[in-house]
C-alpha atoms as a PDB file:
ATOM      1  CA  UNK A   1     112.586  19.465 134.442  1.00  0.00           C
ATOM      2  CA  UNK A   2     111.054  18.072 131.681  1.00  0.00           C
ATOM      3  CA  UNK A   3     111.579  19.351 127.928  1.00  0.00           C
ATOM      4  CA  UNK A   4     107.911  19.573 127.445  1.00  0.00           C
ATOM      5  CA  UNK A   5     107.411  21.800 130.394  1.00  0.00           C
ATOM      6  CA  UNK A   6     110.527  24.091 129.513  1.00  0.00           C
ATOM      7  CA  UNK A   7     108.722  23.865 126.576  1.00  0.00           C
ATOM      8  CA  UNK A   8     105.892  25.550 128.334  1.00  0.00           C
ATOM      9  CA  UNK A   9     107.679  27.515 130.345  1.00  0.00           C
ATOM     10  CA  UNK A  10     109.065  29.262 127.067  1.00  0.00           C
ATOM     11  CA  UNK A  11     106.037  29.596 125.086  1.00  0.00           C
ATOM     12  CA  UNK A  12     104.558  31.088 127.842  1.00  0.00           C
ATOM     13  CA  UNK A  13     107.162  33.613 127.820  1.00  0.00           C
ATOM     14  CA  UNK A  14     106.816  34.145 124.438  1.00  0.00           C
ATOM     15  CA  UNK A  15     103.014  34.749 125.110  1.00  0.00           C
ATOM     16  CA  UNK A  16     103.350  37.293 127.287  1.00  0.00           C
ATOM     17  CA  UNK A  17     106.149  39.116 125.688  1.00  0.00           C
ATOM     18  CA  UNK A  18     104.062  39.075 122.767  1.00  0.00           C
ATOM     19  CA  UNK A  19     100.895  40.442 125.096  1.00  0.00           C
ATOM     20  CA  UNK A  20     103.218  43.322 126.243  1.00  0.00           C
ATOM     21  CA  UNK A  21     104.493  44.287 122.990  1.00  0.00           C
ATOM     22  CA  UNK A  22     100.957  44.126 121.738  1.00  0.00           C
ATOM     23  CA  UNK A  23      99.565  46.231 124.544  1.00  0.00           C
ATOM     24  CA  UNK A  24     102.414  49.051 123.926  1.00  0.00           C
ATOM     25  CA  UNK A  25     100.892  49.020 120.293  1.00  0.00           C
ATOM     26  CA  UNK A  26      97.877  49.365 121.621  1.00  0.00           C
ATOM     27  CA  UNK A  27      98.411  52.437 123.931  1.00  0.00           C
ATOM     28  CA  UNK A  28     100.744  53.883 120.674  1.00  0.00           C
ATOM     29  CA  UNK A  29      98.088  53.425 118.610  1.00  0.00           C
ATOM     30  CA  UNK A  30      95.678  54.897 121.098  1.00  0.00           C
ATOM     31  CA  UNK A  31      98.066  57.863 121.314  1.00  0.00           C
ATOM     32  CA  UNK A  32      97.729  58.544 117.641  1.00  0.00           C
ATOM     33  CA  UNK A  33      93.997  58.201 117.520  1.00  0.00           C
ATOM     34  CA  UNK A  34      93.547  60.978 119.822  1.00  0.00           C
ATOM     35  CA  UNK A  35      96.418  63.248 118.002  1.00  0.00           C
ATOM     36  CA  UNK A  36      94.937  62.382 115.116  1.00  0.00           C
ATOM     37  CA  UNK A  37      91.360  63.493 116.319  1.00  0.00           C
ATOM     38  CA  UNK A  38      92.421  66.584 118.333  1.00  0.00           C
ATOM     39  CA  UNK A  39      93.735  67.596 114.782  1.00  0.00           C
ATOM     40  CA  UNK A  40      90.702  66.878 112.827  1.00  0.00           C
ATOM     41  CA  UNK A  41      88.923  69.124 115.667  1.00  0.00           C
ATOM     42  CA  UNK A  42      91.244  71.738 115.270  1.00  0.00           C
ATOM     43  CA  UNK A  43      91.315  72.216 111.841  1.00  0.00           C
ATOM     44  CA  UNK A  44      87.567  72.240 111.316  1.00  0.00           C
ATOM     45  CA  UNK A  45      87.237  75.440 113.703  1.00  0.00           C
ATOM     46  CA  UNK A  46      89.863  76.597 111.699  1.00  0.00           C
ATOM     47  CA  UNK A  47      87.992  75.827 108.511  1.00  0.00           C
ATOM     48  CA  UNK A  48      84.547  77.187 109.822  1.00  0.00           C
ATOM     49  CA  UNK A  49      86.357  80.215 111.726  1.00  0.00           C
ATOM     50  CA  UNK A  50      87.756  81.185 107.856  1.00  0.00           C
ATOM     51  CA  UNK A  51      84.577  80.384 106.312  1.00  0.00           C
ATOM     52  CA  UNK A  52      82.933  82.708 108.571  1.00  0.00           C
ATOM     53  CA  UNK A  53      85.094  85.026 108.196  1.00  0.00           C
ATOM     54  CA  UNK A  54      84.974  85.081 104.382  1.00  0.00           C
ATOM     55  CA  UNK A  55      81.251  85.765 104.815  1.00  0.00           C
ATOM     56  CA  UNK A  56      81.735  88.278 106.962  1.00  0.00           C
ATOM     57  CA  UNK A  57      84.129  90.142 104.823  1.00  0.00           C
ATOM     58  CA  UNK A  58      83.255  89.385 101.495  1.00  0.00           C
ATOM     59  CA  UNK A  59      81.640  92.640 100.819  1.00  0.00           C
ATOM     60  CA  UNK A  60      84.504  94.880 101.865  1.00  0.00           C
ATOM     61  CA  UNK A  61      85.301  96.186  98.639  1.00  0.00           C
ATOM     62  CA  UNK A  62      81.773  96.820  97.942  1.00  0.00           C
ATOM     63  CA  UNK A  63      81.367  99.116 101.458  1.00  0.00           C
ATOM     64  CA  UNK A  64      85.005 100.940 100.064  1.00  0.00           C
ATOM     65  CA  UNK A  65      82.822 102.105  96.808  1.00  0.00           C
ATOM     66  CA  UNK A  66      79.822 102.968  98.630  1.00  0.00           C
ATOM     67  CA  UNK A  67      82.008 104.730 101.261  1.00  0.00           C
ATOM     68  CA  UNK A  68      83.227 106.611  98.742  1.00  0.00           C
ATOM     69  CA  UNK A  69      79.953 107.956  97.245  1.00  0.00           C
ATOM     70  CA  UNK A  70      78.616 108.666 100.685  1.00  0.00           C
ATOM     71  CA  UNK A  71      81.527 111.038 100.628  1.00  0.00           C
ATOM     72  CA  UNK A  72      80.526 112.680  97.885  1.00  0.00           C
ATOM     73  CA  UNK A  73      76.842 112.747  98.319  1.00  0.00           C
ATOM     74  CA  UNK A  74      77.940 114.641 101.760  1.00  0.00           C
ATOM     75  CA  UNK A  75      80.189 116.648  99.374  1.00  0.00           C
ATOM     76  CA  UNK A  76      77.327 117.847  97.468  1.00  0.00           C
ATOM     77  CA  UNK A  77      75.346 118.343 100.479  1.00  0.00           C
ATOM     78  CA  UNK A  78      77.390 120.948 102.088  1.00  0.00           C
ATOM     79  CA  UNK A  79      76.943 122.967  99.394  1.00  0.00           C
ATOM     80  CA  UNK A  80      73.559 122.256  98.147  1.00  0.00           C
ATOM     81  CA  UNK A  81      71.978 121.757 101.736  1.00  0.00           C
ATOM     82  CA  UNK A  82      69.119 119.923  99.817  1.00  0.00           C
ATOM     83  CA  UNK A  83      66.334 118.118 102.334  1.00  0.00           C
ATOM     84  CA  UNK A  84      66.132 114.810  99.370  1.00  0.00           C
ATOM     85  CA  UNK A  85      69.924 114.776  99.769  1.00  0.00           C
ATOM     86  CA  UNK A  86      70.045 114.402 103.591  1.00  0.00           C
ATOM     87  CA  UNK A  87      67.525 111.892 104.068  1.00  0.00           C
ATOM     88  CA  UNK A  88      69.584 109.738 101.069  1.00  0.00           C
ATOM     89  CA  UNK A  89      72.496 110.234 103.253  1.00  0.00           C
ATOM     90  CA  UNK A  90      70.866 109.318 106.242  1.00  0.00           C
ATOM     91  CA  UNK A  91      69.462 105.993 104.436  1.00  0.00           C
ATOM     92  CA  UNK A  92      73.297 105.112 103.716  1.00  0.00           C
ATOM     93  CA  UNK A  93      74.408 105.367 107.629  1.00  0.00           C
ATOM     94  CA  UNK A  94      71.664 103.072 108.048  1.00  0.00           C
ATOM     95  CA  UNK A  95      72.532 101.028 105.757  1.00  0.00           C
ATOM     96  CA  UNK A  96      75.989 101.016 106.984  1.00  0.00           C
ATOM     97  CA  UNK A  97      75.414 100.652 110.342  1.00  0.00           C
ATOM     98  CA  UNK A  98      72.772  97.590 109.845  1.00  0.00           C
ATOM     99  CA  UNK A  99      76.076  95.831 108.163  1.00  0.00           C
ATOM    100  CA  UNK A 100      78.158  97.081 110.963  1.00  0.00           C
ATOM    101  CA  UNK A 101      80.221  99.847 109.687  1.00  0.00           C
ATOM    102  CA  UNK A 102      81.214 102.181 112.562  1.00  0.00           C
ATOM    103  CA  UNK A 103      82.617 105.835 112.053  1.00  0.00           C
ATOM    104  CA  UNK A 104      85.875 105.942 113.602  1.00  0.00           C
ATOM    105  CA  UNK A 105      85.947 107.921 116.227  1.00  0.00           C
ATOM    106  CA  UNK A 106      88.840 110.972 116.155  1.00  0.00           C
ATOM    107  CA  UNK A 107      87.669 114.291 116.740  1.00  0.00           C
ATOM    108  CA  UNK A 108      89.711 115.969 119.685  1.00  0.00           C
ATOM    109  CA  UNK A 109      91.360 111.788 120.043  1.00  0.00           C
ATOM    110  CA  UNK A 110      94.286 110.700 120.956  1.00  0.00           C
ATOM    111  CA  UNK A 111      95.897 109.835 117.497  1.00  0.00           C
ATOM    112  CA  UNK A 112      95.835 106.004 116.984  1.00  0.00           C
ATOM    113  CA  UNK A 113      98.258 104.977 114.081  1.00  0.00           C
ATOM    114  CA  UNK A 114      96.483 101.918 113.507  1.00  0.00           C
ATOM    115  CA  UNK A 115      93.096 103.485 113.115  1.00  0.00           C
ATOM    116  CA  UNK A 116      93.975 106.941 111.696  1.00  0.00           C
ATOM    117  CA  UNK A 117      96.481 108.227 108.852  1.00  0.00           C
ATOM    118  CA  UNK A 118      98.007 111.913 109.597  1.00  0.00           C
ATOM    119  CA  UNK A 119      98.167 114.006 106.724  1.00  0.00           C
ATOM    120  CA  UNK A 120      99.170 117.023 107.986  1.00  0.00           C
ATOM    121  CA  UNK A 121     100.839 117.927 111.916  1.00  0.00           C
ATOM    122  CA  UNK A 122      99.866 121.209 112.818  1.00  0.00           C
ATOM    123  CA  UNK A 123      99.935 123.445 115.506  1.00  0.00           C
ATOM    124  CA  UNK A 124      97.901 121.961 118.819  1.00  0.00           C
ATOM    125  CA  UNK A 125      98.028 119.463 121.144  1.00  0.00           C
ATOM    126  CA  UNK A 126     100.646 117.002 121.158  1.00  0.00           C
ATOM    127  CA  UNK A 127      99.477 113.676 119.512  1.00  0.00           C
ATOM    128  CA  UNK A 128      95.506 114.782 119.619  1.00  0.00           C
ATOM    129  CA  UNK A 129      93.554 115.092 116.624  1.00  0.00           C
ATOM    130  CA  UNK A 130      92.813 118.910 115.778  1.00  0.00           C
ATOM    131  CA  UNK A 131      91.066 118.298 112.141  1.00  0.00           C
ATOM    132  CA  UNK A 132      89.584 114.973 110.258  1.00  0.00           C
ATOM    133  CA  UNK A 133      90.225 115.691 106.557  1.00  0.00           C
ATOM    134  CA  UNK A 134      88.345 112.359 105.874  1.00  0.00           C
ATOM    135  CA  UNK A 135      86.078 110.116 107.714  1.00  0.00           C
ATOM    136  CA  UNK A 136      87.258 106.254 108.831  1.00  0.00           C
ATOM    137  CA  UNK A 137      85.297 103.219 109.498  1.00  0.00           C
ATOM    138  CA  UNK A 138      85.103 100.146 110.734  1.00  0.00           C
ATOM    139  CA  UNK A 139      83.777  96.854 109.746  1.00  0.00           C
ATOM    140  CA  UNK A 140      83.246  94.148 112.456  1.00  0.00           C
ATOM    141  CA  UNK A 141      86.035  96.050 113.926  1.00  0.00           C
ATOM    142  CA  UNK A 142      88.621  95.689 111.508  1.00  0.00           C
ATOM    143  CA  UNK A 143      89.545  99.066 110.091  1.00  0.00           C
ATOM    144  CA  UNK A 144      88.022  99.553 106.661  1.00  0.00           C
ATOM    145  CA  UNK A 145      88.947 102.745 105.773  1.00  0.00           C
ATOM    146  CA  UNK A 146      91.524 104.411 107.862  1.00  0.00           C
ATOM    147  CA  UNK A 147      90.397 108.425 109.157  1.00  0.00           C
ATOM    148  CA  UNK A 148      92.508 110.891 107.764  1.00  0.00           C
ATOM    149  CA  UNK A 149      93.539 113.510 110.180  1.00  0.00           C
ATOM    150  CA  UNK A 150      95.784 116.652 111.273  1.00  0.00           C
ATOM    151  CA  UNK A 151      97.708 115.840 114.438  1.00  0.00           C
ATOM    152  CA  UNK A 152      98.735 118.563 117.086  1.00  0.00           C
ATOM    153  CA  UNK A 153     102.829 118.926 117.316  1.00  0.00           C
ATOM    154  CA  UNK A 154     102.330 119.932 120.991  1.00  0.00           C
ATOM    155  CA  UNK A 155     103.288 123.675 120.103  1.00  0.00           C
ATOM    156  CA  UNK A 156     100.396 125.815 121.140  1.00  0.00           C
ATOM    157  CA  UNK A 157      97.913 128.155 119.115  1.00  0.00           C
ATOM    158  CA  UNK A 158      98.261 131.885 119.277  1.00  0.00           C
END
């Protein structure tokens, strides 16, 4: 064999050793690209997930406060039993429940530690809710203020 065709035979060898290793880099490369993508998807739900849920919650503090005059507006109303004051107090569950605060629900419940706080366990029921010392709510489902309540101890009344 001639040295110009080993020649040939070699660089054509080389060639398509080089072809391979440049197709391997390709598929790598391809491999990243999609990685690389998938994670740019990911964390831009992530980022508009949080952002919507900052909007969402934002005002949480500000439904605490008002929760807590509503509380004393119905304070004053069962003593006063003043018409004005119940339509006010109607006006703030509507308020609240156009920004989707829900009123835990516990009378004569199940107690639910992650939705109610006991105060006091008292004769009743075992685990059911005899008394709600304070009111709880929701907001978009998350627990905004937890109900207060007196839990039965199972022993009965007499």
């Amino acid at each position: 064999m001639s040295s110009s065709k080993k020649n040939t035979t070699k660089n054509q060898k080389q060639i398509n050793f080089e072809i391979k290793e440049l197709k391997q880099q390709l598929v790598d490369l391809e491999e990243k690209l999609k990685r690389t993508l998938a994670d740019y998807q990911n964390q831009s739900r992530r980022y508009q997930s949080r952002q919507l849920e900052i909007v969402l919650f934002a005002n949480q503090k500000l439904l605490d406060k008002f929760l807590s005059l509503l509380d004393s507006l119905e304070l004053a109303q069962s003593h006063l039993q003043d018409k004005g004051l119940t339509l006010i107090i109607d006006q703030f569950y509507q308020i609240l429940t156009s920004e989707e605060v829900k009123s835990i629900k516990t009378n004569k419940q199940l107690f639910n530690p992650e939705t109610m706080d006991c105060t006091a366990v008292v004769k009743g029921d075992k685990n059911i809710v005899i008394t709600t010392v304070s009111p709880g709510y929701t907001h978009h489902d998350r627990v905004l203020r937890p109900a207060k309540v007196e839990v039965g101890s199972g022993k009965t009344i007499k």
